[in-house]
C-alpha atoms as a PDB file:
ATOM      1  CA  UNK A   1     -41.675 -16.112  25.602  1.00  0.00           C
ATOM      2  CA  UNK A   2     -40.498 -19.264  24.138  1.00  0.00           C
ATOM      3  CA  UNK A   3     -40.410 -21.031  20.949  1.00  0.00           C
ATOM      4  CA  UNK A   4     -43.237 -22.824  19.701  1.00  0.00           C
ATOM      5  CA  UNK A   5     -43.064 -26.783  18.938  1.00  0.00           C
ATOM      6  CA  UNK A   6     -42.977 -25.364  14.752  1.00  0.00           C
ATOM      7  CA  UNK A   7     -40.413 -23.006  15.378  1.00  0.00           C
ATOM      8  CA  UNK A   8     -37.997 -25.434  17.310  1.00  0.00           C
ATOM      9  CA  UNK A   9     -38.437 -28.251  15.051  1.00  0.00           C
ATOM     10  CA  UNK A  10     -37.151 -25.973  11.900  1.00  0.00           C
ATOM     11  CA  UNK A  11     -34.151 -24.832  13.681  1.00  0.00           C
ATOM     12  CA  UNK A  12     -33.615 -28.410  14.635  1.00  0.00           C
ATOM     13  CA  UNK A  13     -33.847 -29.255  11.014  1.00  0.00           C
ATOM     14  CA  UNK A  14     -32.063 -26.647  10.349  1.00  0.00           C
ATOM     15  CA  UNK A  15     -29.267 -27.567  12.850  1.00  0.00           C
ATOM     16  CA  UNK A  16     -28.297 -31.112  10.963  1.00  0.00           C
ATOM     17  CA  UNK A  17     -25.313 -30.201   9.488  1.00  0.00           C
ATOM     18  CA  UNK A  18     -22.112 -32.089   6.551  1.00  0.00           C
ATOM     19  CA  UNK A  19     -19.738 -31.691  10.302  1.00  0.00           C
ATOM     20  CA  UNK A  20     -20.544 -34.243  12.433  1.00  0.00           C
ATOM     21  CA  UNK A  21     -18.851 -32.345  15.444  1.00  0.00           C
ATOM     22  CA  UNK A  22     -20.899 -29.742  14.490  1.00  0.00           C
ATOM     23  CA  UNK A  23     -24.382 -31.793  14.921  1.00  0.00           C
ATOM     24  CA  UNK A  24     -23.077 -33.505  18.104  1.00  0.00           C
ATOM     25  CA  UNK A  25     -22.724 -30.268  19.526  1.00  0.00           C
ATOM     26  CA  UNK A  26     -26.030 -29.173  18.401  1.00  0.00           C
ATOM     27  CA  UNK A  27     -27.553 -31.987  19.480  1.00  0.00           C
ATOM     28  CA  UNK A  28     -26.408 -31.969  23.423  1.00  0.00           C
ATOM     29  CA  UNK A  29     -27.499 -28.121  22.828  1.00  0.00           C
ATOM     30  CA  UNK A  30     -31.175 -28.802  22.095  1.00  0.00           C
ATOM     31  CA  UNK A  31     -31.575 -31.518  24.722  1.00  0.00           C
ATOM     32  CA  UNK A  32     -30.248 -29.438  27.283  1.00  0.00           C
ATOM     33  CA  UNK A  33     -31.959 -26.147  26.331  1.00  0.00           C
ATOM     34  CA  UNK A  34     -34.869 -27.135  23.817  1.00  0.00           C
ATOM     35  CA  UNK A  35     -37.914 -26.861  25.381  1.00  0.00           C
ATOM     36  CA  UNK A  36     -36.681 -23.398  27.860  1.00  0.00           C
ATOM     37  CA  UNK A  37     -35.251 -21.249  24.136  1.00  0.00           C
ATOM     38  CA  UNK A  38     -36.478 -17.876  23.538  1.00  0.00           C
ATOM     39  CA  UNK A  39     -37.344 -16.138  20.713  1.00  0.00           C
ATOM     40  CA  UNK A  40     -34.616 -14.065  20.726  1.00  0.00           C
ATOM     41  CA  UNK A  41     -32.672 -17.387  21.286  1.00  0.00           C
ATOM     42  CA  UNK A  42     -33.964 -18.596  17.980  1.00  0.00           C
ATOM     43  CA  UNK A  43     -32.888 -15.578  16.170  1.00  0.00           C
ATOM     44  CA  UNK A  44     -29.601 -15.780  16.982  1.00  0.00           C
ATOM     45  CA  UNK A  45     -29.513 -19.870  16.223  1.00  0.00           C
ATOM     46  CA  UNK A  46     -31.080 -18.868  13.075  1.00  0.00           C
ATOM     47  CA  UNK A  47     -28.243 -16.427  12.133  1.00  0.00           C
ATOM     48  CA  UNK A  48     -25.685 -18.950  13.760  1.00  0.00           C
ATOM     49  CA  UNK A  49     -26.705 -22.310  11.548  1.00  0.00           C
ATOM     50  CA  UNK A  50     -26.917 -19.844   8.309  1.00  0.00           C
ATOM     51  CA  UNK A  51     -23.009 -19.461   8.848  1.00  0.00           C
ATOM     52  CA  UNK A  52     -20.882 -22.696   6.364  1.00  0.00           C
ATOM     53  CA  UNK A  53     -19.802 -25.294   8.548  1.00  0.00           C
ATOM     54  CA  UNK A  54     -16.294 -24.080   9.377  1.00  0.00           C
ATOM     55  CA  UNK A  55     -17.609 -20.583  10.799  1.00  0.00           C
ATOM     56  CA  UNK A  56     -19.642 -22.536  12.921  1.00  0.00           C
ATOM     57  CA  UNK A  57     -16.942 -24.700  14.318  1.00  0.00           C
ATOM     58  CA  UNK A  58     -14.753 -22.165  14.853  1.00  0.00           C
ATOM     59  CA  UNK A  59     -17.662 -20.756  17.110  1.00  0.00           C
ATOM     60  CA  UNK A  60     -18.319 -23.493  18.733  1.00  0.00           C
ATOM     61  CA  UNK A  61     -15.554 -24.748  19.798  1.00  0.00           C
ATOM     62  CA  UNK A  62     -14.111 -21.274  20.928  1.00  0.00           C
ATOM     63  CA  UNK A  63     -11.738 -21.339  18.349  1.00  0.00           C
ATOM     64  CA  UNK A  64     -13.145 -17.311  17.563  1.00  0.00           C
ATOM     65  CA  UNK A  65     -15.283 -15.425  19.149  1.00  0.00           C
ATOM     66  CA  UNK A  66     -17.111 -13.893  16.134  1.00  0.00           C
ATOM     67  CA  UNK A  67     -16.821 -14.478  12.503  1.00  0.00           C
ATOM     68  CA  UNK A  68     -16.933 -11.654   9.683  1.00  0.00           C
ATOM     69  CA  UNK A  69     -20.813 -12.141   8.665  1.00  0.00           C
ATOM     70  CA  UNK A  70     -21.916 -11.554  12.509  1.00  0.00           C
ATOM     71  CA  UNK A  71     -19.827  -9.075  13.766  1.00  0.00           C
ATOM     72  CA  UNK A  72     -22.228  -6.746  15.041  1.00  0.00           C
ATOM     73  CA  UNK A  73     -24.578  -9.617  16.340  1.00  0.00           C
ATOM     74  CA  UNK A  74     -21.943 -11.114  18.366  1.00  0.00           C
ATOM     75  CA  UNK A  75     -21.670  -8.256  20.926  1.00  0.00           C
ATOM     76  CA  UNK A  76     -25.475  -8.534  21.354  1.00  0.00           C
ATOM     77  CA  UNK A  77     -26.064 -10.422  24.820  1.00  0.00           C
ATOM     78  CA  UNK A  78     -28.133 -12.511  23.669  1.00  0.00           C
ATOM     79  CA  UNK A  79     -26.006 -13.930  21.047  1.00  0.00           C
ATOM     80  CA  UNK A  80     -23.301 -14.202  24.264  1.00  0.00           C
ATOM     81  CA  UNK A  81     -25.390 -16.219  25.963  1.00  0.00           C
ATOM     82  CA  UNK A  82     -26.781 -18.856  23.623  1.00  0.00           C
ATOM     83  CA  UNK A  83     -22.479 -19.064  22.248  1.00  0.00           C
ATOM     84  CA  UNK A  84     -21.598 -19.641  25.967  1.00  0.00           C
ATOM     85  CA  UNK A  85     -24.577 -22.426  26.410  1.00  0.00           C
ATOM     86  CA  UNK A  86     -23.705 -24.086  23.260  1.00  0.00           C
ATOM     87  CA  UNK A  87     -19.828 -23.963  24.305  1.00  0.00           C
ATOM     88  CA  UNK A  88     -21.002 -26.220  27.422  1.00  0.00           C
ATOM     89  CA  UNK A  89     -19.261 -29.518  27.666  1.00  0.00           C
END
């Protein structure tokens, strides 16, 4: 099932961020994947954009592979997947 129009449009609210590497990356994200994310895709980009900026980053760019607040999500699959999309170049 995926996200409806509301649902996306709050977590691309929610995805403008104070890092501007952090909102390009989002950015490419949602215009590649938008319109095909899950619900289960939007719970773990709801638990991803609720980290501070520099967790994120350090996700993002693959600097680390979990942070603290999400270890136990991170070895979810789904949570895999939508890192390794967002890690796209």
């Amino acid at each position: 099932m995926t996200l409806g129009n509301a649902e996306l449009y709050r977590l691309k609210s929610d995805a403008r961020r104070g890092l501007l590497e952090n909102d390009l990356i989002l950015q490419r994200f949602f215009e590649r994947y938008g319109a095909q994310l899950s619900v289960d895709d939007g719970k773990v980009l709801t638990q991803l954009l609720a980290l501070e900026d520099n967790d994120l980053m350090d996700l993002l760019i693959g600097r680390k592979d979990s942070v603290a607040a999400l270890d136990r999500e991170a070895q979810s699959n789904s949570f895999k997947a939508v890192l390794q999309k967002l890690r796209e170049k």
